[in-house]
PDB file of N, CA and C in Angstrom:
ATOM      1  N   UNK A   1     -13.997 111.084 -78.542  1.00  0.00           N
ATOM      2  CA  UNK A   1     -15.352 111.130 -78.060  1.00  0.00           C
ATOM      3  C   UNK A   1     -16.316 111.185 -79.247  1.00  0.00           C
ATOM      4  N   UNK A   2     -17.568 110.249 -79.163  1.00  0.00           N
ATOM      5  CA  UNK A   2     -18.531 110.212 -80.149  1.00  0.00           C
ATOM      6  C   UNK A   2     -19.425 111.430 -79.882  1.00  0.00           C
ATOM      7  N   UNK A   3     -19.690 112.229 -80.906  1.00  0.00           N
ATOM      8  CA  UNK A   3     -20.640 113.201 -80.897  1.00  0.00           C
ATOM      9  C   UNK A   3     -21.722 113.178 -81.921  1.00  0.00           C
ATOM     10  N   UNK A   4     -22.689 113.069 -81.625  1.00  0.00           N
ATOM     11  CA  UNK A   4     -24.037 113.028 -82.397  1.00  0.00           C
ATOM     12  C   UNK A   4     -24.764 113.957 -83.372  1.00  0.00           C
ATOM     13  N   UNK A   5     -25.230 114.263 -84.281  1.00  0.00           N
ATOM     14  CA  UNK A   5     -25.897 115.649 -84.604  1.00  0.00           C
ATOM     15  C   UNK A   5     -27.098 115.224 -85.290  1.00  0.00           C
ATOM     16  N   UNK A   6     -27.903 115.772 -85.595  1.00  0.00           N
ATOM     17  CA  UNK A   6     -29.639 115.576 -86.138  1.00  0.00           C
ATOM     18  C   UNK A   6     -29.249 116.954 -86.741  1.00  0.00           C
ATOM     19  N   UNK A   7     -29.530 116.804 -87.639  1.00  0.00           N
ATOM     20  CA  UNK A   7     -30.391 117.758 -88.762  1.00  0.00           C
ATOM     21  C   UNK A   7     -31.188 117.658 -89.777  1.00  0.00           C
ATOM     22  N   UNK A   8     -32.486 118.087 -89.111  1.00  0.00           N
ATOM     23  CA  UNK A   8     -33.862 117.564 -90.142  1.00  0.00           C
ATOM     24  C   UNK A   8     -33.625 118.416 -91.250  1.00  0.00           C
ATOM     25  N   UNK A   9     -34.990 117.806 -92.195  1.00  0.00           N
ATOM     26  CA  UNK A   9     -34.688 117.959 -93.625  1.00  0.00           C
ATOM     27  C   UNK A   9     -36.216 118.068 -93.402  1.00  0.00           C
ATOM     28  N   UNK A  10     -36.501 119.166 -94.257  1.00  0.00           N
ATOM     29  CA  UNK A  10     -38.160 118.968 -93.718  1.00  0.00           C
ATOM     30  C   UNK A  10     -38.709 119.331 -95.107  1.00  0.00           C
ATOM     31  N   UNK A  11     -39.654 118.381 -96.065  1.00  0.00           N
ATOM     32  CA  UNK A  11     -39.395 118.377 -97.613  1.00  0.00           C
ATOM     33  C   UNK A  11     -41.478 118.706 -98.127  1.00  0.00           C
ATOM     34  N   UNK A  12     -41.377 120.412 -98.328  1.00  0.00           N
ATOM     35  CA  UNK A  12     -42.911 120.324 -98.462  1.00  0.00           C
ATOM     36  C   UNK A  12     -43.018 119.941-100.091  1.00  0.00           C
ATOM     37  N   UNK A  13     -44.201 119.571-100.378  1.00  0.00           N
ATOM     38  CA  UNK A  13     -44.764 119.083-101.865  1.00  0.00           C
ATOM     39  C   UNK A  13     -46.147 120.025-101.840  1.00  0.00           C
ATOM     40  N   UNK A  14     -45.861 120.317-103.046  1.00  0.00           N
ATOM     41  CA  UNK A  14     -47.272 121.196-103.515  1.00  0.00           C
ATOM     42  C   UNK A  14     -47.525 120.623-104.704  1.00  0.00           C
ATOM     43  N   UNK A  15     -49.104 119.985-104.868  1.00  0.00           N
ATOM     44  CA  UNK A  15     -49.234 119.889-106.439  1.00  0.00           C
ATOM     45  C   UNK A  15     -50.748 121.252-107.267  1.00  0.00           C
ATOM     46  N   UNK A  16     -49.981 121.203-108.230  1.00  0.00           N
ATOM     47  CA  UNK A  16     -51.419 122.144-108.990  1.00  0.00           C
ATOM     48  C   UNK A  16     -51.653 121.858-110.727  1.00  0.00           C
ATOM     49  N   UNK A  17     -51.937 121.286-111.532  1.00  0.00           N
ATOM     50  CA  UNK A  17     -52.733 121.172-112.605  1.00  0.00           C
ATOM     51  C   UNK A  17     -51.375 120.368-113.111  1.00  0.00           C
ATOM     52  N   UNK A  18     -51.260 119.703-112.571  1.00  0.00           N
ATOM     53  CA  UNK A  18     -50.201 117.859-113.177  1.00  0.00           C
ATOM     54  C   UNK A  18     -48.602 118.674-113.034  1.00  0.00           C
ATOM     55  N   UNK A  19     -48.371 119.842-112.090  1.00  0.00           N
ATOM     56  CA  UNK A  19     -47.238 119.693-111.572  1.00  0.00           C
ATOM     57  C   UNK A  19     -46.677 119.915-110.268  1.00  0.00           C
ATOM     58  N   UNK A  20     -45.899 119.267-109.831  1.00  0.00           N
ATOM     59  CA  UNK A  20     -45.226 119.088-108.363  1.00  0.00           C
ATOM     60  C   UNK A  20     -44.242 120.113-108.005  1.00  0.00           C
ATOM     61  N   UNK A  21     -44.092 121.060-106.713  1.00  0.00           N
ATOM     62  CA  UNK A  21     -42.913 121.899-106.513  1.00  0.00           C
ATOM     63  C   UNK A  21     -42.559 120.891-105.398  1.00  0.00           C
ATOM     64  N   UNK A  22     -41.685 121.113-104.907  1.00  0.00           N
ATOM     65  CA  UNK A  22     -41.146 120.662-103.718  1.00  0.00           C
ATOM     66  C   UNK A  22     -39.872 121.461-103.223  1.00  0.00           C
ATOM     67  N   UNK A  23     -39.916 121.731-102.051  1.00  0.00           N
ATOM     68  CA  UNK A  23     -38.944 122.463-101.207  1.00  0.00           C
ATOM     69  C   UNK A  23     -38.618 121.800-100.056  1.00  0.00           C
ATOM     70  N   UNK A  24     -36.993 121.307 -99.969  1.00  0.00           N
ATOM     71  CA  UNK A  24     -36.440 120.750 -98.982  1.00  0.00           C
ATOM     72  C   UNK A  24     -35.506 121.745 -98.079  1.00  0.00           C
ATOM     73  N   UNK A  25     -35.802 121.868 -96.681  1.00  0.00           N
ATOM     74  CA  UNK A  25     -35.478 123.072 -96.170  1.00  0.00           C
ATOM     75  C   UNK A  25     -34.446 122.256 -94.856  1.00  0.00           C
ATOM     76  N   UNK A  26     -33.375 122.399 -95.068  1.00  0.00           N
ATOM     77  CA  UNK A  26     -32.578 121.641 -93.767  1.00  0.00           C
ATOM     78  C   UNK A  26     -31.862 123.226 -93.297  1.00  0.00           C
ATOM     79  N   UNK A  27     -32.474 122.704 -91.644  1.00  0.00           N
ATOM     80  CA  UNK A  27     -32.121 123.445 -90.672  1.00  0.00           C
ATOM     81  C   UNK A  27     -31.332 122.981 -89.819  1.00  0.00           C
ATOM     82  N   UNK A  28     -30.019 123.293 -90.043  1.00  0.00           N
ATOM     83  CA  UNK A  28     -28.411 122.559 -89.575  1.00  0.00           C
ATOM     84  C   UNK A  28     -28.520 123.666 -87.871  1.00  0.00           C
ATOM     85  N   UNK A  29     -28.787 124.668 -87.872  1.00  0.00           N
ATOM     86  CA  UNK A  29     -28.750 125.750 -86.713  1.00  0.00           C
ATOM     87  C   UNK A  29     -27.519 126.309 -86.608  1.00  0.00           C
ATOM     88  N   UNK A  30     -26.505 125.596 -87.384  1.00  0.00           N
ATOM     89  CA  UNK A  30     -25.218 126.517 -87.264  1.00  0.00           C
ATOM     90  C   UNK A  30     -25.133 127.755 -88.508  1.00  0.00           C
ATOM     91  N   UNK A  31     -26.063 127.680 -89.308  1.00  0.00           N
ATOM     92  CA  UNK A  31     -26.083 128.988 -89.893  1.00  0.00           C
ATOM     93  C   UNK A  31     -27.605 128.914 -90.526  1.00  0.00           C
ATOM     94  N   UNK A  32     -28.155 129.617 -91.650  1.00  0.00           N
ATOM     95  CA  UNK A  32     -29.405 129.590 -92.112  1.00  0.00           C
ATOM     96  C   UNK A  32     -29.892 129.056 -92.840  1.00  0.00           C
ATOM     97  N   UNK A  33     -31.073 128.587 -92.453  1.00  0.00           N
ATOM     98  CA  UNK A  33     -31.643 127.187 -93.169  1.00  0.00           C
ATOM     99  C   UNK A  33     -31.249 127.624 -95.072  1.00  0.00           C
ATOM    100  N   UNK A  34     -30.906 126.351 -95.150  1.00  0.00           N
ATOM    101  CA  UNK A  34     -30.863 126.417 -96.745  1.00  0.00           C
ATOM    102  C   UNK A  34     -31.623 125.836 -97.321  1.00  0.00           C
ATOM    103  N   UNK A  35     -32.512 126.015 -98.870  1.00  0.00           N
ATOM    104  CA  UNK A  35     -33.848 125.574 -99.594  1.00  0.00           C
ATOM    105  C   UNK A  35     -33.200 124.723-100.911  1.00  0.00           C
ATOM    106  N   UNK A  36     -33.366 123.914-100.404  1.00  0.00           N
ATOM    107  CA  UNK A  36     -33.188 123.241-101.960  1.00  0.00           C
ATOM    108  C   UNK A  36     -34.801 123.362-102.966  1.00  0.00           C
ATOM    109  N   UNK A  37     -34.814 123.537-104.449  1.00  0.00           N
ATOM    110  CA  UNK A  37     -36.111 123.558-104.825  1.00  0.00           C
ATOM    111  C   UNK A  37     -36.272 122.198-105.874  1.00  0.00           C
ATOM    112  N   UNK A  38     -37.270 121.888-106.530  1.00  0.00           N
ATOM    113  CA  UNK A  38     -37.653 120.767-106.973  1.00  0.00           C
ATOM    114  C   UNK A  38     -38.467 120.765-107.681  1.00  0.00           C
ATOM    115  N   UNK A  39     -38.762 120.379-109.201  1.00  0.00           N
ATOM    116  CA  UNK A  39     -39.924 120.105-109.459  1.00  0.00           C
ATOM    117  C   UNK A  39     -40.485 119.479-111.087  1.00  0.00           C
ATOM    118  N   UNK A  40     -41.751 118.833-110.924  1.00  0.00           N
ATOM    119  CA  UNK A  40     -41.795 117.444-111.869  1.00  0.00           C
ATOM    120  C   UNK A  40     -43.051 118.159-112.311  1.00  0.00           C
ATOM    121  N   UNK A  41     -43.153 117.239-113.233  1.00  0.00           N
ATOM    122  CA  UNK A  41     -44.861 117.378-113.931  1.00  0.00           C
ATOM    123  C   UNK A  41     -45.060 116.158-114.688  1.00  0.00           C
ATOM    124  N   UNK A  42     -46.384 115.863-114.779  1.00  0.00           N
ATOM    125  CA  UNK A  42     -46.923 115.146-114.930  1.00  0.00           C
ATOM    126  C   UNK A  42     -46.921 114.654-117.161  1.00  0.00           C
ATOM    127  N   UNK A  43     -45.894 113.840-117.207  1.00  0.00           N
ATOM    128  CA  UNK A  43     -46.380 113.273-118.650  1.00  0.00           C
ATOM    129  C   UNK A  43     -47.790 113.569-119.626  1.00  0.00           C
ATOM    130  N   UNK A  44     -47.816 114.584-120.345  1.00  0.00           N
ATOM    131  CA  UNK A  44     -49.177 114.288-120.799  1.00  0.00           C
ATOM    132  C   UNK A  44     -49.604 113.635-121.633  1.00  0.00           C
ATOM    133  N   UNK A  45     -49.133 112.656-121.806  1.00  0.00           N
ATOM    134  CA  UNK A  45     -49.317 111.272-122.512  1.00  0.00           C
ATOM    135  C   UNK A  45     -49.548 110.353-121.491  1.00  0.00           C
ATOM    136  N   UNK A  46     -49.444 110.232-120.431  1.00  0.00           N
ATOM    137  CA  UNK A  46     -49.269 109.338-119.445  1.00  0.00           C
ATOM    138  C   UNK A  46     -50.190 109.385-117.960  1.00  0.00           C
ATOM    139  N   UNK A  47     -50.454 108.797-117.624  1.00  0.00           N
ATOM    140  CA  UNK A  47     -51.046 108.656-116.197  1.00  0.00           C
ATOM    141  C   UNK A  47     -50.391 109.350-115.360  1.00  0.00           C
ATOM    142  N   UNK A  48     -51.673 110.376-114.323  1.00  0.00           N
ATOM    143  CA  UNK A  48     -51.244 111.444-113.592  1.00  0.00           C
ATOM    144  C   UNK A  48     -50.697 109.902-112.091  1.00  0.00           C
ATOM    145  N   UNK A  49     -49.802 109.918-111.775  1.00  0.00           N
ATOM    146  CA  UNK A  49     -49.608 109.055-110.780  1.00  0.00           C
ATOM    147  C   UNK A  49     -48.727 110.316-109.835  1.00  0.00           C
ATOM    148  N   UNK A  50     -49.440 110.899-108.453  1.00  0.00           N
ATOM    149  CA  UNK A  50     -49.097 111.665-107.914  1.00  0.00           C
ATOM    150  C   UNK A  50     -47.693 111.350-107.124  1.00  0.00           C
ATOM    151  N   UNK A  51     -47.534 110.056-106.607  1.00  0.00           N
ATOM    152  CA  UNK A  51     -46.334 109.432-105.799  1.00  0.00           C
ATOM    153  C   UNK A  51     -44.945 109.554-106.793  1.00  0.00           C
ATOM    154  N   UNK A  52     -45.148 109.161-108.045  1.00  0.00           N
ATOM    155  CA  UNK A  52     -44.062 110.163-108.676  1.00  0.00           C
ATOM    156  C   UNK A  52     -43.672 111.009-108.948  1.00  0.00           C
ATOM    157  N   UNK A  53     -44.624 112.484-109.241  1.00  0.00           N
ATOM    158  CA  UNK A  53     -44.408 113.364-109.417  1.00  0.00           C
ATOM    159  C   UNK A  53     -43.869 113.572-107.924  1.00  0.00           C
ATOM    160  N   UNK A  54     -44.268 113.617-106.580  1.00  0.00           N
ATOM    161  CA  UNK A  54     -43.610 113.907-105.440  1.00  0.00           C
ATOM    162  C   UNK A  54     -42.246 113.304-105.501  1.00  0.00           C
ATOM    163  N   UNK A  55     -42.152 111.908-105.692  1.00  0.00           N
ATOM    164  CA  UNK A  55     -40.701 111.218-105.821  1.00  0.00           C
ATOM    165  C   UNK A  55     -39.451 112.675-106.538  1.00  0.00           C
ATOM    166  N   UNK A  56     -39.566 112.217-107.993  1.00  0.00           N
ATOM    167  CA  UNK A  56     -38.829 113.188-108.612  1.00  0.00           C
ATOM    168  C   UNK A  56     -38.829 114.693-108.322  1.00  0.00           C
ATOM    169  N   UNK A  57     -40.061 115.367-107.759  1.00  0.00           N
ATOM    170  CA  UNK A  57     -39.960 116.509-107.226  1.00  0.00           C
ATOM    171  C   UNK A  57     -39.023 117.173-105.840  1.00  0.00           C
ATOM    172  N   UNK A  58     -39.299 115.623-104.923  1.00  0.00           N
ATOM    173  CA  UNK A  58     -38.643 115.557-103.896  1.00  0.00           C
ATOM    174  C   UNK A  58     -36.909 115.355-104.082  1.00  0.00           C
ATOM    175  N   UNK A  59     -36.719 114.566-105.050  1.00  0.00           N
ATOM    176  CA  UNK A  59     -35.406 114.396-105.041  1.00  0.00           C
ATOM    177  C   UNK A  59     -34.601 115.395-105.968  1.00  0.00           C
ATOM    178  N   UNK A  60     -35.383 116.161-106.747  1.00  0.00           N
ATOM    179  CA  UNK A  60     -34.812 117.063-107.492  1.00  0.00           C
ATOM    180  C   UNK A  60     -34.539 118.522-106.234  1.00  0.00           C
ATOM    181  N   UNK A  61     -35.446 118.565-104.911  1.00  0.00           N
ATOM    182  CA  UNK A  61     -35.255 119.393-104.415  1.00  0.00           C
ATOM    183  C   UNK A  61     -34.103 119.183-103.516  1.00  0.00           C
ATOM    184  N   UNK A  62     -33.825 117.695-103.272  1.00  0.00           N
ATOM    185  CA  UNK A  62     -32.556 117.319-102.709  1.00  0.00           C
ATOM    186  C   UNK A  62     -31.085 117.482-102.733  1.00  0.00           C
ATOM    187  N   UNK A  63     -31.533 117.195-104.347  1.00  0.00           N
ATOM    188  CA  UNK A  63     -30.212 117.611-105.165  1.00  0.00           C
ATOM    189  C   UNK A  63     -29.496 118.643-105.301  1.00  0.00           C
ATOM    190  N   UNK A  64     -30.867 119.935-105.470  1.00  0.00           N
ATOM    191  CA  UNK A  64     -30.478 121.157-105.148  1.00  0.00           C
ATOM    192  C   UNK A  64     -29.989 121.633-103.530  1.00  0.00           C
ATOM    193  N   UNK A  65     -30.300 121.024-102.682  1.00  0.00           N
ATOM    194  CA  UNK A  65     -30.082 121.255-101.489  1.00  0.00           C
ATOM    195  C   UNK A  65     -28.449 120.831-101.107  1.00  0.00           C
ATOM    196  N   UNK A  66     -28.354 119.745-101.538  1.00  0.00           N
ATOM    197  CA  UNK A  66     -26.857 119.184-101.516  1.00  0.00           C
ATOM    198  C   UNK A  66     -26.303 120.206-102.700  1.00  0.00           C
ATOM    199  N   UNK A  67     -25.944 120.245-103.770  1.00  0.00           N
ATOM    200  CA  UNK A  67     -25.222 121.329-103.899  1.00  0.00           C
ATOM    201  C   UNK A  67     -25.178 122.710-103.301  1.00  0.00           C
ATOM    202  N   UNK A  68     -25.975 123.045-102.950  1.00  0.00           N
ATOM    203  CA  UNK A  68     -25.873 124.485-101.893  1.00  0.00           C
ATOM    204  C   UNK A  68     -24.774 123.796-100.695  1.00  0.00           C
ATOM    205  N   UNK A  69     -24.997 122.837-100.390  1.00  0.00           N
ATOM    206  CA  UNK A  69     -24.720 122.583 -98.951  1.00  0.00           C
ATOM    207  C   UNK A  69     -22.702 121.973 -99.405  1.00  0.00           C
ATOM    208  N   UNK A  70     -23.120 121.889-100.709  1.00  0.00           N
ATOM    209  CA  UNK A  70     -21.571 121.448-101.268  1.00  0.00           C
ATOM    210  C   UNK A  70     -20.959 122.944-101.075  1.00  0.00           C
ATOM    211  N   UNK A  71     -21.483 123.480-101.684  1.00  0.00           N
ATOM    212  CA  UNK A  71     -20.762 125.359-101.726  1.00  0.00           C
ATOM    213  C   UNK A  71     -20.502 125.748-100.721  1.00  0.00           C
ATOM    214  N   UNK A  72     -21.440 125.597 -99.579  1.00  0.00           N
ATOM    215  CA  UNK A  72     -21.458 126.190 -98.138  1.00  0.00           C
ATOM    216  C   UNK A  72     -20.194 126.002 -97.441  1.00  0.00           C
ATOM    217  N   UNK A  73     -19.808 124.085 -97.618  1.00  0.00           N
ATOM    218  CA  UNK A  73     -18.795 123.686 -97.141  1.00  0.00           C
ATOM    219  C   UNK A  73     -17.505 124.214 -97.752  1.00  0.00           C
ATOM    220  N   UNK A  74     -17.879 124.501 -99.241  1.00  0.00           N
ATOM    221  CA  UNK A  74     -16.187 125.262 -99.950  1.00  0.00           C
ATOM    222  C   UNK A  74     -15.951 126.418 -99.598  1.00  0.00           C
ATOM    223  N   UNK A  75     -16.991 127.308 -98.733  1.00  0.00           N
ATOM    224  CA  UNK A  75     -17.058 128.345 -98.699  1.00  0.00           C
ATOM    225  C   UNK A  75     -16.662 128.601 -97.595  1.00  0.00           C
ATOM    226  N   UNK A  76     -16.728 128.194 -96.576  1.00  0.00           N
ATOM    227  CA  UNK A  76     -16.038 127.514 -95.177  1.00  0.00           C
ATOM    228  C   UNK A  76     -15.062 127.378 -95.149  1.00  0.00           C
ATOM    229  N   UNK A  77     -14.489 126.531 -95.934  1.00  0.00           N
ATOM    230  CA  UNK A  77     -13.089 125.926 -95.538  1.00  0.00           C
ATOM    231  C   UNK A  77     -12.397 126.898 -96.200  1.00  0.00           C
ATOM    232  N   UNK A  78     -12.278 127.890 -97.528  1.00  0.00           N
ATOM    233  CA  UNK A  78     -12.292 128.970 -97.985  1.00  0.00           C
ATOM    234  C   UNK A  78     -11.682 130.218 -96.953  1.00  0.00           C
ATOM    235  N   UNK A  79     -12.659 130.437 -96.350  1.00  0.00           N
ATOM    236  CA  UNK A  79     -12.993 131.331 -94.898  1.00  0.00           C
ATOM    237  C   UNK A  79     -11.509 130.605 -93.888  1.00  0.00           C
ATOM    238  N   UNK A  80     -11.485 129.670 -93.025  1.00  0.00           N
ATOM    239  CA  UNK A  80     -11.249 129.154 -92.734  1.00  0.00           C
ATOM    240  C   UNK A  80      -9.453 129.262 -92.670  1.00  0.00           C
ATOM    241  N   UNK A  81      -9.161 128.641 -93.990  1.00  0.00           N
ATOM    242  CA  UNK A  81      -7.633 128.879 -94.417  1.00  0.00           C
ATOM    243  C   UNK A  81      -7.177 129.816 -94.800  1.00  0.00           C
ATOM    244  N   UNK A  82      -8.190 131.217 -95.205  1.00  0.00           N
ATOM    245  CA  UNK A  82      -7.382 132.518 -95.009  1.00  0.00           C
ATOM    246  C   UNK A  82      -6.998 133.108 -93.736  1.00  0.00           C
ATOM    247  N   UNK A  83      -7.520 132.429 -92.535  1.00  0.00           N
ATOM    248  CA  UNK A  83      -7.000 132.763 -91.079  1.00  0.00           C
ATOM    249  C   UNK A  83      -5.922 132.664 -90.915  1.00  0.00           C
ATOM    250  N   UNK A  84      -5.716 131.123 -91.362  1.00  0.00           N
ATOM    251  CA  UNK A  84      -4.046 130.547 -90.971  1.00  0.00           C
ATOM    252  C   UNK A  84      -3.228 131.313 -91.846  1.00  0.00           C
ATOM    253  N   UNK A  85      -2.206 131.699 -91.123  1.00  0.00           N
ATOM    254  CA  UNK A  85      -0.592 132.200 -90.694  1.00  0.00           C
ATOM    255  C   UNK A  85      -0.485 130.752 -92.380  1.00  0.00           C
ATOM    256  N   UNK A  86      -0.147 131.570 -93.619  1.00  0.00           N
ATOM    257  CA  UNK A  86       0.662 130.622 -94.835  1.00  0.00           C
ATOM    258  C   UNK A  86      -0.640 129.525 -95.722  1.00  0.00           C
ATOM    259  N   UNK A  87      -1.623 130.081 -95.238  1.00  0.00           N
ATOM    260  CA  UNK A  87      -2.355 129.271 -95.307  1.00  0.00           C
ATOM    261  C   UNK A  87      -3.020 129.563 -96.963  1.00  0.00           C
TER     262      UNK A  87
END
């Protein structure tokens, strides 16, 4: 049987004096939202171009989010196989 799941990723951006935070917050509901964090600044040699600083801010908060979410899963299966009987 095919089973479906959605879990948003909901990714805020803050900017303040040429740098970007960003926090990606996925709420799976099977345990507590986890935060990935993120964040860029602006070249000061270079043109403030805000769509990048969000880009790299955003994906740096991603990154962090997927490794949490890498641990979560080792941490699980961890849990998991100390139940089993030899395991």
């Amino acid at each position: 049987m095919l089973t479906t799941r959605v879990w948003p990723i909901a990714i805020h951006l803050t900017d303040a004096d040429g740098h970007t935070h960003a926090e990606a917050v996925l709420a799976s509901g099977a345990t507590e939202a986890l935060r990935g964090k993120g964040y860029a600044r602006c070249d000061p040699s270079g043109v403030d171009v805000a769509e990048i600083g969000d880009e790299l801010a955003a994906a740096r908060a991603l990154a962090d989010l997927s490794t949490q979410l890498l641990a979560a899963a080792a941490e699980d299966v961890q849990a998991v196989r100390a139940k089993i009987p030899g395991g």
